[in-house]
N, C-alpha and C. Protein backbone atom coordinates (compact mmCIF):
# COMPACT_ATOMS: atom_id res chain seq x y z
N UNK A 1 153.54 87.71 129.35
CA UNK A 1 152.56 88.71 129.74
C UNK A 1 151.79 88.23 130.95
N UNK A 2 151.74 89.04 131.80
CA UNK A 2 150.91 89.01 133.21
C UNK A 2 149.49 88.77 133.41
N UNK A 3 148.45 88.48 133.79
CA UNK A 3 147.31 88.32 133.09
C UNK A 3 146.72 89.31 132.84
N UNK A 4 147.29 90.59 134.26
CA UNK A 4 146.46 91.63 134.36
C UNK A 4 146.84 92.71 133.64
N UNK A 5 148.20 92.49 132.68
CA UNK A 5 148.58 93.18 132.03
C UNK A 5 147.88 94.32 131.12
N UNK A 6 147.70 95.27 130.60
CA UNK A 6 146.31 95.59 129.82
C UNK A 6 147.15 95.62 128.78
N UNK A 7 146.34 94.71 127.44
CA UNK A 7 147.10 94.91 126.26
C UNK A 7 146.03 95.99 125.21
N UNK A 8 146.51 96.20 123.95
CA UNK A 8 145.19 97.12 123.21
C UNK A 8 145.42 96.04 121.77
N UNK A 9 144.10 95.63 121.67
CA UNK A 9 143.61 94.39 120.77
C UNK A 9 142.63 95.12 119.89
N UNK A 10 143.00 94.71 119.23
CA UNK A 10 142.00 94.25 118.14
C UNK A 10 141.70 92.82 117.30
N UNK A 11 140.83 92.66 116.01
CA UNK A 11 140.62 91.52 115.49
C UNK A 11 140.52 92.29 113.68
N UNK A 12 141.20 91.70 113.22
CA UNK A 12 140.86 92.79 111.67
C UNK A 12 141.40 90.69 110.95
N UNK A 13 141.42 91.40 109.53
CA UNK A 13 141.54 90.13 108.51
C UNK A 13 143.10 90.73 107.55
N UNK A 14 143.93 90.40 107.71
CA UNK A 14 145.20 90.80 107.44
C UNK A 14 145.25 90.40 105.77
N UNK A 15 145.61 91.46 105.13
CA UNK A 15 145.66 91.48 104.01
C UNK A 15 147.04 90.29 102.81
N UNK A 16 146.69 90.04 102.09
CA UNK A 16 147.54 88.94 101.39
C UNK A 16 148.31 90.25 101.10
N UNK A 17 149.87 89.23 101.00
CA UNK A 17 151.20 89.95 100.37
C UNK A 17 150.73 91.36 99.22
N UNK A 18 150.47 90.68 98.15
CA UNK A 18 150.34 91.28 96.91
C UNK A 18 149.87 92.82 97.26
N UNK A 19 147.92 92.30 96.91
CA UNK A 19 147.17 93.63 97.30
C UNK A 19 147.66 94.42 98.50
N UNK A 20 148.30 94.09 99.47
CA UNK A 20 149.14 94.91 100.72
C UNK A 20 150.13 95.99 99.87
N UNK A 21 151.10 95.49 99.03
CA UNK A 21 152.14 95.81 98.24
C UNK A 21 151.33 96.74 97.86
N UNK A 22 150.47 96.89 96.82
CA UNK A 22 150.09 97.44 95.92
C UNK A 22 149.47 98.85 96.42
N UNK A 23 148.68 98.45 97.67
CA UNK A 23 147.43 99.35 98.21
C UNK A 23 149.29 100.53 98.49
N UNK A 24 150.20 99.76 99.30
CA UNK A 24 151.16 100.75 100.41
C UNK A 24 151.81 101.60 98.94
N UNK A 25 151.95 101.27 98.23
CA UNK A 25 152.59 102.15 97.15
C UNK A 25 151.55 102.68 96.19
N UNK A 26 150.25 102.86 95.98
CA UNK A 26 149.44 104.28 95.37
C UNK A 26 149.49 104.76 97.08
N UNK A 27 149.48 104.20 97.97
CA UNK A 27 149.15 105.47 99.35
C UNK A 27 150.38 106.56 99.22
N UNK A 28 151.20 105.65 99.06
CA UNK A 28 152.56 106.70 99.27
C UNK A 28 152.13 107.95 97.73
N UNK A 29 151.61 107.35 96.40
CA UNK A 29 151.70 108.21 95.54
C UNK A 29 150.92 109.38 95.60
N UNK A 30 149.79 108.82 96.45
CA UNK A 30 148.30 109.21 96.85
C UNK A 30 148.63 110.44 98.00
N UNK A 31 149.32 109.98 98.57
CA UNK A 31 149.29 111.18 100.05
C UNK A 31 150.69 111.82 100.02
N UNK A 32 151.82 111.25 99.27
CA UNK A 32 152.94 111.43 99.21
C UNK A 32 153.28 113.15 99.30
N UNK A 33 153.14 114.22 99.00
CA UNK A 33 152.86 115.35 98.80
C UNK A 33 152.44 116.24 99.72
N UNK A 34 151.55 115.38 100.25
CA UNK A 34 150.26 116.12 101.17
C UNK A 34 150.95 116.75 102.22
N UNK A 35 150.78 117.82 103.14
CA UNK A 35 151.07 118.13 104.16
C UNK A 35 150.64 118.13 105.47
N UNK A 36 151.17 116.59 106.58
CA UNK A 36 150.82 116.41 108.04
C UNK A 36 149.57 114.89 107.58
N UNK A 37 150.25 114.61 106.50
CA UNK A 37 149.53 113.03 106.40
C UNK A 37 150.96 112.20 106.75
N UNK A 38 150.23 111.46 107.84
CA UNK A 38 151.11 110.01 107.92
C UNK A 38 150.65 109.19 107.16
N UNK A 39 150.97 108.32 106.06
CA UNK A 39 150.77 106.97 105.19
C UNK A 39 151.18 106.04 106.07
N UNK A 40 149.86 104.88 106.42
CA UNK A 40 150.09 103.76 107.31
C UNK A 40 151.37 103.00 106.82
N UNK A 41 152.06 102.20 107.50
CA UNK A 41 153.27 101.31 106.71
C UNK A 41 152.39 100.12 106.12
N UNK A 42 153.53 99.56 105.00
CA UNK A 42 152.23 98.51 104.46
C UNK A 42 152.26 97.09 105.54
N UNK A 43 152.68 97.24 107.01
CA UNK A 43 152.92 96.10 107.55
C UNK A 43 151.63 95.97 108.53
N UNK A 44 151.52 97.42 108.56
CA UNK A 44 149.67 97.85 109.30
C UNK A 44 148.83 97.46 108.63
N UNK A 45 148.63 97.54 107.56
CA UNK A 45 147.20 97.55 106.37
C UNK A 45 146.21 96.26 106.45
N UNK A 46 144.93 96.17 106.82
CA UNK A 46 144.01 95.32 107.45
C UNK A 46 143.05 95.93 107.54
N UNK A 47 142.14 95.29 107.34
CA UNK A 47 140.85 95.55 107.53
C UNK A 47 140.27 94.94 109.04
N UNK A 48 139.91 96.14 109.78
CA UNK A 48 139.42 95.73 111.30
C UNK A 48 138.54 95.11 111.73
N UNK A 49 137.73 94.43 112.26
CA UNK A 49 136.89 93.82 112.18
C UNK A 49 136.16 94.02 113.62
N UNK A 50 136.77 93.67 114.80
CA UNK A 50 136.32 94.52 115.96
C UNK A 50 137.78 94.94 116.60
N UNK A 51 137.12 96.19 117.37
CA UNK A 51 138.58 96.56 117.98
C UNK A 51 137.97 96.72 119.64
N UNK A 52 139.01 95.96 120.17
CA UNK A 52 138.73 96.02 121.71
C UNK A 52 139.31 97.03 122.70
N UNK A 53 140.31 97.48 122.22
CA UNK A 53 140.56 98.70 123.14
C UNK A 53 141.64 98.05 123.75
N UNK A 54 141.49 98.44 125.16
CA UNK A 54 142.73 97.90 126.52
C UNK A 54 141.91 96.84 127.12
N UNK A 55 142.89 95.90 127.20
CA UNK A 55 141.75 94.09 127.61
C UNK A 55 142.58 93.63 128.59
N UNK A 56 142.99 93.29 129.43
CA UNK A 56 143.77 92.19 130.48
C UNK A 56 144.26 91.34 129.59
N UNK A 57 145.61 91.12 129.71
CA UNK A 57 146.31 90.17 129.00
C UNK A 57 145.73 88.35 129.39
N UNK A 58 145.04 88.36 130.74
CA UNK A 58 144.29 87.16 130.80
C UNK A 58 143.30 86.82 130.24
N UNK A 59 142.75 87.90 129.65
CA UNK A 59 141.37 87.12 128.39
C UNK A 59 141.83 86.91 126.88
N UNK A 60 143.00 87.19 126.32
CA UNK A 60 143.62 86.47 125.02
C UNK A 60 143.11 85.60 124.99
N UNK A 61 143.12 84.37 125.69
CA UNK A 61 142.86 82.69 125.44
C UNK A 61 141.06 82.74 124.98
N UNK A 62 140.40 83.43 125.67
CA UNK A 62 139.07 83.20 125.64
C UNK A 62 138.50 84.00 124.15
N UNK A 63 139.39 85.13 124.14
CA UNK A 63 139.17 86.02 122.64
C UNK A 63 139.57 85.32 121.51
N UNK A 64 140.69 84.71 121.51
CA UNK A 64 140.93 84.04 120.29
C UNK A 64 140.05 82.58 120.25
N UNK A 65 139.86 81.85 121.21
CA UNK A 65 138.76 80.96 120.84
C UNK A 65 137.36 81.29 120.44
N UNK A 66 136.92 82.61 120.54
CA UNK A 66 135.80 82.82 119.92
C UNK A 66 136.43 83.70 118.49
N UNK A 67 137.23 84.07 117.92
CA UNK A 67 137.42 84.51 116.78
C UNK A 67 138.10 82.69 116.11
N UNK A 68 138.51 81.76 116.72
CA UNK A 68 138.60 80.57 115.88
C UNK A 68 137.52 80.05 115.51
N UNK A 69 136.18 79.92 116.51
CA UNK A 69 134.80 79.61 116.26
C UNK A 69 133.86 80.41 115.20
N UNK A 70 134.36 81.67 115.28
CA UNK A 70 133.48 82.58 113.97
C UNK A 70 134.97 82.09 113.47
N UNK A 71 135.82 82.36 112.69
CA UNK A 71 136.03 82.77 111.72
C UNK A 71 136.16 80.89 110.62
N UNK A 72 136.19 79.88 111.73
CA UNK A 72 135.62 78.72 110.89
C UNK A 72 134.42 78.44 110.39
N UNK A 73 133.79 79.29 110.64
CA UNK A 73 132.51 79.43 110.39
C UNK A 73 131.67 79.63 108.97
N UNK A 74 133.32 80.83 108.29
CA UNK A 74 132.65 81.25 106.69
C UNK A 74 133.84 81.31 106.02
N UNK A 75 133.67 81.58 105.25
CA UNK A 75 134.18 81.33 104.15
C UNK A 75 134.87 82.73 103.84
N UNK A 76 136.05 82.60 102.99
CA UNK A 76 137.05 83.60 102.82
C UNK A 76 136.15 85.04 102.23
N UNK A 77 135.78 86.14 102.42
CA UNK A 77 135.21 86.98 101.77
C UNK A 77 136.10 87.79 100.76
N UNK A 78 135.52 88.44 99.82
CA UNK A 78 135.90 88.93 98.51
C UNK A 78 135.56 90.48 98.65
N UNK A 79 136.36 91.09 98.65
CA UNK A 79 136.57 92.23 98.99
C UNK A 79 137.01 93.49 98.04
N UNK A 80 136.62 94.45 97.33
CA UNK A 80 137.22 95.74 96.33
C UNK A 80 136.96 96.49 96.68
N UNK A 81 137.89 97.69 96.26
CA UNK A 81 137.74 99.14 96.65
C UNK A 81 136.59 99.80 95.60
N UNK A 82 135.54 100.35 96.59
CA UNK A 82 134.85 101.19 95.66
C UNK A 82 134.66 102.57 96.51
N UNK A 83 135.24 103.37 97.08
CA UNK A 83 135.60 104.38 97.19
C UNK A 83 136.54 105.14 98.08
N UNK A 84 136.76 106.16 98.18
CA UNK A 84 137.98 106.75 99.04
C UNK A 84 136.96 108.12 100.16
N UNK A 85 137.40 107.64 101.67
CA UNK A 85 136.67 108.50 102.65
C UNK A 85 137.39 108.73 103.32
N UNK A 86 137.52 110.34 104.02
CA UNK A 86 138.03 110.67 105.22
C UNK A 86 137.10 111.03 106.12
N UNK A 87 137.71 111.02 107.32
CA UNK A 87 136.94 111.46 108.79
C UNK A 87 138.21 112.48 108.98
N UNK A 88 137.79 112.78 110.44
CA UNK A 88 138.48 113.73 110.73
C UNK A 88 139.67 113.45 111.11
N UNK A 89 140.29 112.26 111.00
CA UNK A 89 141.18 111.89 111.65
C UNK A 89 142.12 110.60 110.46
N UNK A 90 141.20 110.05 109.51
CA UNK A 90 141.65 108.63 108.76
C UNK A 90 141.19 108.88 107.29
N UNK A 91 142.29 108.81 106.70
CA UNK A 91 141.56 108.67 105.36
C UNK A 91 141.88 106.87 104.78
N UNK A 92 140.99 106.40 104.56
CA UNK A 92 140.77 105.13 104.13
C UNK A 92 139.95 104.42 102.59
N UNK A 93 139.93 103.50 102.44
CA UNK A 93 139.33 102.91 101.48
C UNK A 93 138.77 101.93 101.75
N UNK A 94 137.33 102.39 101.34
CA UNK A 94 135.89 101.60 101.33
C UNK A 94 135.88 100.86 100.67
N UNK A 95 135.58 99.36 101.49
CA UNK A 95 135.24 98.30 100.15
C UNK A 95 134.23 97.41 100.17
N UNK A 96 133.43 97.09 99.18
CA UNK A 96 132.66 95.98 98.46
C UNK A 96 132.93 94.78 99.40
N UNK A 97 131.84 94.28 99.81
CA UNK A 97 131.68 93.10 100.48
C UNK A 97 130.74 91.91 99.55
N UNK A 98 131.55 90.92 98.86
CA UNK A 98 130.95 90.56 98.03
C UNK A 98 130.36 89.38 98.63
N UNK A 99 129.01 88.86 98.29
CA UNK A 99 128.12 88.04 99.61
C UNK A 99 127.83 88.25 101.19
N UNK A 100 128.68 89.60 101.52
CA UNK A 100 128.45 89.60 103.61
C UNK A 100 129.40 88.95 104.02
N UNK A 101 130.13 88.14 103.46
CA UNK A 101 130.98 87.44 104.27
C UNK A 101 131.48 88.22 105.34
N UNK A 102 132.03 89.26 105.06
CA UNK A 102 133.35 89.63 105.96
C UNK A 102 132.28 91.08 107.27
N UNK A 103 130.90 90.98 106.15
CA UNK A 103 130.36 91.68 107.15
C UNK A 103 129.57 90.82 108.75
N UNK A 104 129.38 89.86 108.10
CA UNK A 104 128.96 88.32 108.92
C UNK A 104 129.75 88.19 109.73
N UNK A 105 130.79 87.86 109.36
CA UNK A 105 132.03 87.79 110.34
C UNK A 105 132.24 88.87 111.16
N UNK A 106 132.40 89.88 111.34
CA UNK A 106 132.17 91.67 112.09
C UNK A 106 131.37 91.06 112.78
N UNK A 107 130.22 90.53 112.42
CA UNK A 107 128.90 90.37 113.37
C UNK A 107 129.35 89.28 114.45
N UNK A 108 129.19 88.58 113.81
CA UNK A 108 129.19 87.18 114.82
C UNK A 108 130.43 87.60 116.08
N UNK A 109 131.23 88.19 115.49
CA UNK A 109 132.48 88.39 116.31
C UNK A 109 131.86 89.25 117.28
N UNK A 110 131.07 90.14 117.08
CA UNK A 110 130.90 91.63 118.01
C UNK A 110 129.85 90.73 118.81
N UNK A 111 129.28 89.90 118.05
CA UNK A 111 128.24 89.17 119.48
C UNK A 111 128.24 88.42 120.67
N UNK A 112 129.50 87.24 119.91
CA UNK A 112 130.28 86.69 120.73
C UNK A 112 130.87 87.47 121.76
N UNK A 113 131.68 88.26 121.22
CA UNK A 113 133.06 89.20 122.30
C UNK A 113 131.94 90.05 123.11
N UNK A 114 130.81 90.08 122.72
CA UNK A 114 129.63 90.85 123.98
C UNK A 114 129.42 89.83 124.86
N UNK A 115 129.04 88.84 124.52
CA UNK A 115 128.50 87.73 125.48
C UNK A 115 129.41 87.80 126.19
N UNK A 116 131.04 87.58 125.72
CA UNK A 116 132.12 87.03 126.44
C UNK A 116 132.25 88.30 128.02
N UNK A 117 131.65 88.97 127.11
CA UNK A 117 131.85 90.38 128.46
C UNK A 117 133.25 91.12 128.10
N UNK A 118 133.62 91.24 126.75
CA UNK A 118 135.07 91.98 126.88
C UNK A 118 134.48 93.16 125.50
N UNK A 119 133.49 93.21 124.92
CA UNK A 119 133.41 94.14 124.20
C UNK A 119 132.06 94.69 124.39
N UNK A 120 131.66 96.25 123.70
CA UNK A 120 130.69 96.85 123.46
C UNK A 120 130.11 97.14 122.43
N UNK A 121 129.28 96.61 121.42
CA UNK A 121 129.17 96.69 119.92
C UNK A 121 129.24 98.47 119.65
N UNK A 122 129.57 98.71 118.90
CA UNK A 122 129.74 100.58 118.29
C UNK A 122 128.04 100.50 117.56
N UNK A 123 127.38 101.81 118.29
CA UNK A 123 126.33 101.95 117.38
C UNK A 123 126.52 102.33 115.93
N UNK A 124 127.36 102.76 115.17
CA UNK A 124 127.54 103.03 114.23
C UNK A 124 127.49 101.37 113.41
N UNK A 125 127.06 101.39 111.90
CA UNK A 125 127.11 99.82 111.18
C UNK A 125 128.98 99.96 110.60
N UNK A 126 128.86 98.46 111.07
CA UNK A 126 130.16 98.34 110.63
C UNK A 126 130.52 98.45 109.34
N UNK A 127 131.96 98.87 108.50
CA UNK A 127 132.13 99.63 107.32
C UNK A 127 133.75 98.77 106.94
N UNK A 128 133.66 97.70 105.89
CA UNK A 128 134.74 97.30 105.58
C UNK A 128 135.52 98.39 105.27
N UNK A 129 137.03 98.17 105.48
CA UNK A 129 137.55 99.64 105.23
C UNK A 129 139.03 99.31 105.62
N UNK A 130 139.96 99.84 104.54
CA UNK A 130 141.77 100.03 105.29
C UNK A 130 141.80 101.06 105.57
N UNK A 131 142.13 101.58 106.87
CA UNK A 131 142.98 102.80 106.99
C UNK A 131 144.32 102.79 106.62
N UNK A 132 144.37 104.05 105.33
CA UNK A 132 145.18 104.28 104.48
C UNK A 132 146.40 104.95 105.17
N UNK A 133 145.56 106.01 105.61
CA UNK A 133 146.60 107.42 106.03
C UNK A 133 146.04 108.22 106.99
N UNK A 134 147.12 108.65 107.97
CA UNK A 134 146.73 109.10 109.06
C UNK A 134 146.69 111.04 109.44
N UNK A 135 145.93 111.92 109.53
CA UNK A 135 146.58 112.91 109.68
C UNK A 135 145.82 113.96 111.01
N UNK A 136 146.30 115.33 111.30
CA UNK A 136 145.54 115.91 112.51
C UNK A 136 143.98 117.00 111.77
N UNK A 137 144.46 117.28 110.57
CA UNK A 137 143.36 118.13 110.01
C UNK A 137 143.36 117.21 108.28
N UNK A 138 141.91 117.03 108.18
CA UNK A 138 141.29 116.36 106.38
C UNK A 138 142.39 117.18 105.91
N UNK A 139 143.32 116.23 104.77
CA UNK A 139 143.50 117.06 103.52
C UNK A 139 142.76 117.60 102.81
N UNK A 140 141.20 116.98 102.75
CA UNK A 140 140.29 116.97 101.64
C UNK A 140 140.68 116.41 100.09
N UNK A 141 141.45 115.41 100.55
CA UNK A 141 141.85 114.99 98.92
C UNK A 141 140.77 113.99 98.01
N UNK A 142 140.71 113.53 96.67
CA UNK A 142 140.17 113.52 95.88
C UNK A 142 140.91 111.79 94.99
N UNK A 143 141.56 111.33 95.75
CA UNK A 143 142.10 110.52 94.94
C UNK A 143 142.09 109.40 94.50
N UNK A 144 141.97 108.67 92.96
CA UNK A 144 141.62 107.51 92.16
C UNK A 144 141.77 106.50 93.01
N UNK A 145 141.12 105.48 93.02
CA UNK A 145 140.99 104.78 93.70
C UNK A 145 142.10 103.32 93.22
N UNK A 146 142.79 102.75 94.46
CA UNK A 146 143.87 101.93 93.78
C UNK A 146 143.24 100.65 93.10
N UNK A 147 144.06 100.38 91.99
CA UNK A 147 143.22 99.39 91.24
C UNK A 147 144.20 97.66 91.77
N UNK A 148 143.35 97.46 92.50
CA UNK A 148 143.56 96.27 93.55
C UNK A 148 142.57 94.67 93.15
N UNK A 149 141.52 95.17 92.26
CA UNK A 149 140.66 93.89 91.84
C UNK A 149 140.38 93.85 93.34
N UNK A 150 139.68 92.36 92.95
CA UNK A 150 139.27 91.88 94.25
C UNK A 150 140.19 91.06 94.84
N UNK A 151 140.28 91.16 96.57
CA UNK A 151 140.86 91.04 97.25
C UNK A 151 140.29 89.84 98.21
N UNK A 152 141.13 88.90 98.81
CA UNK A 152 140.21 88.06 99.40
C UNK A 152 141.09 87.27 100.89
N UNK A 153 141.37 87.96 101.66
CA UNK A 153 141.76 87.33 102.97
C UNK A 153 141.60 85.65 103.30
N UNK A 154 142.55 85.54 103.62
CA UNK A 154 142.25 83.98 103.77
C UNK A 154 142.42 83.58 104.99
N UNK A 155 142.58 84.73 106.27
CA UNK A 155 142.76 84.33 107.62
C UNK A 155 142.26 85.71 108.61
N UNK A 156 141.68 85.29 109.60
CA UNK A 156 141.56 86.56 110.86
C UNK A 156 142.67 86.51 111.75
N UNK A 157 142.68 87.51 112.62
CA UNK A 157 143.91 87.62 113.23
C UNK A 157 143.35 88.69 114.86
N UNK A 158 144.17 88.18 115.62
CA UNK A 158 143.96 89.21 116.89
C UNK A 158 145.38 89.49 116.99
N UNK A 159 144.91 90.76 117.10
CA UNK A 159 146.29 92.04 116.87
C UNK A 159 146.62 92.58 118.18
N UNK A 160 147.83 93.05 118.17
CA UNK A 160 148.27 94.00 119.79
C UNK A 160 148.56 95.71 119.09
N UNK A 161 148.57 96.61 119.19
CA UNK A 161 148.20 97.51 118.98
C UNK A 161 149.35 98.66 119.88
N UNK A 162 150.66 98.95 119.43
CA UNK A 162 151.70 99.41 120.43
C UNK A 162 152.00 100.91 120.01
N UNK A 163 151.49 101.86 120.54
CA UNK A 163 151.27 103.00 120.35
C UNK A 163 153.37 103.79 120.55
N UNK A 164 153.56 103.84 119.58
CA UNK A 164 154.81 104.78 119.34
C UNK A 164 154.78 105.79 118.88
N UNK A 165 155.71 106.93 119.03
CA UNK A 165 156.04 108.14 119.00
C UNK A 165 155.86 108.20 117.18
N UNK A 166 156.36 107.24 116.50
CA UNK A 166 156.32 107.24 115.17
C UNK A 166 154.78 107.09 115.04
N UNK A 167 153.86 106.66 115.13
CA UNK A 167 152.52 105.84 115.73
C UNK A 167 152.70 104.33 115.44
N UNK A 168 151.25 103.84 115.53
CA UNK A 168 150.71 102.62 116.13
C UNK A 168 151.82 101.81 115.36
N UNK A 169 152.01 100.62 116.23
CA UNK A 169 152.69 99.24 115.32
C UNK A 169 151.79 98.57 115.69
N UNK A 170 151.19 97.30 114.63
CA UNK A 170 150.33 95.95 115.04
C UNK A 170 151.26 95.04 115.02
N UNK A 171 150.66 94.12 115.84
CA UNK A 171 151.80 92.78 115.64
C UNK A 171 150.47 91.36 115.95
N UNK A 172 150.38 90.94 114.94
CA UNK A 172 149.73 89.78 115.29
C UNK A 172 150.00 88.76 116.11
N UNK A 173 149.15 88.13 116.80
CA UNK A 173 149.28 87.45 117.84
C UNK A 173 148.84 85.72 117.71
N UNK A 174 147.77 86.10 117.03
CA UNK A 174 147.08 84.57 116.45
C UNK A 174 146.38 84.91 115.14
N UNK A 175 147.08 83.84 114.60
CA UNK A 175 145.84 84.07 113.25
C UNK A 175 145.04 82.79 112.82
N UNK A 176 144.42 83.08 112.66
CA UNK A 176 143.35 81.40 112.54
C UNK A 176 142.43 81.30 110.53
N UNK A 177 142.91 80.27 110.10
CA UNK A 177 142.55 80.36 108.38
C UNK A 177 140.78 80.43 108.62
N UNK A 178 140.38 81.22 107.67
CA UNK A 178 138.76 81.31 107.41
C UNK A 178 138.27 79.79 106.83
N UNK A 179 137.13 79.42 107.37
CA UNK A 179 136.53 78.53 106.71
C UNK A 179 136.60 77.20 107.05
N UNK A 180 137.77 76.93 108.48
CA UNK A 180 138.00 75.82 109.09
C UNK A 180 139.40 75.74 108.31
């Protein structure tokens, strides 16, 4: 990659095998039916943490050294689903942040990547959350929430973000373990 390349990044906490498994098959049971829902693949499923948009492929080096510096910082966070939300565009699942960890981490990251000069914090508060399923108009659906226990990431990750006709593919780029 070129430096000036523009890549589309993000930083999310990539979900363990299991709960990944589990969440991608109630989505499929969950939206399976629906009409003009895309169900994310379970190779997408992550929780975001900041998303940078289009970045110059020459600031990678400087982004992932400040997501190695926060994310040695704390400790693995503990994570459950306690409810199901759509927007106009994502239906996802809200989850339980058990101690701040993973909301701490959001933070420190969005402060850093400001200083660094490559991000803009979102006025909105940040909202642990998988995007489940993708569609152009709300289903308005109603559905049980997957029984996942608690969930607990054991690494952050900066993602590339490759927009296809099928939609988005992520592909991780670096992942760095929580907690040192």
């Amino acid at each position: 990659m070129g430096g000036d390349e523009r890549l589309r990044l993000f930083l999310g906490l990539p979900l363990p095998d299991e709960p990944r498994r589990r969440l991608a098959e109630w989505a499929g049971r969950a939206f399976g039916d629906a009409d003009g829902v895309r169900v994310v693949s379970p190779e997408n499923l992550h929780v975001t943490l900041v998303f940078l948009g289009g970045r110059p492929a020459g600031e990678v080096d400087a982004i992932v050294g400040e997501l190695r510096a926060a994310a040695g910082a704390v400790k693995p966070p503990v994570l459950e689903p306690v409810r199901y939300r759509e927007t106009r565009s994502v239906g996802m699942v809200v989850l339980s942040d058990e101690d701040g960890r993973a909301t701490a981490l959001a933070s420190d990251l969005s402060g850093r990547l400001e200083r660094l000069g490559v991000y803009r914090p979102e006025q909105r508060p940040w909202l642990p959350h998988v995007t489940v399923a993708r569609f152009r108009r709300p289903p308005r659906l109603r559905p049980d929430l997957p029984a996942l226990g608690p969930v607990s990431p054991s690494e952050a990750a900066l993602y590339t973000s490759l927009l296809r006709r099928t939609g988005a593919q992520y592909e991780i780029q670096e992942s760095v373990s929580l907690g040192g």
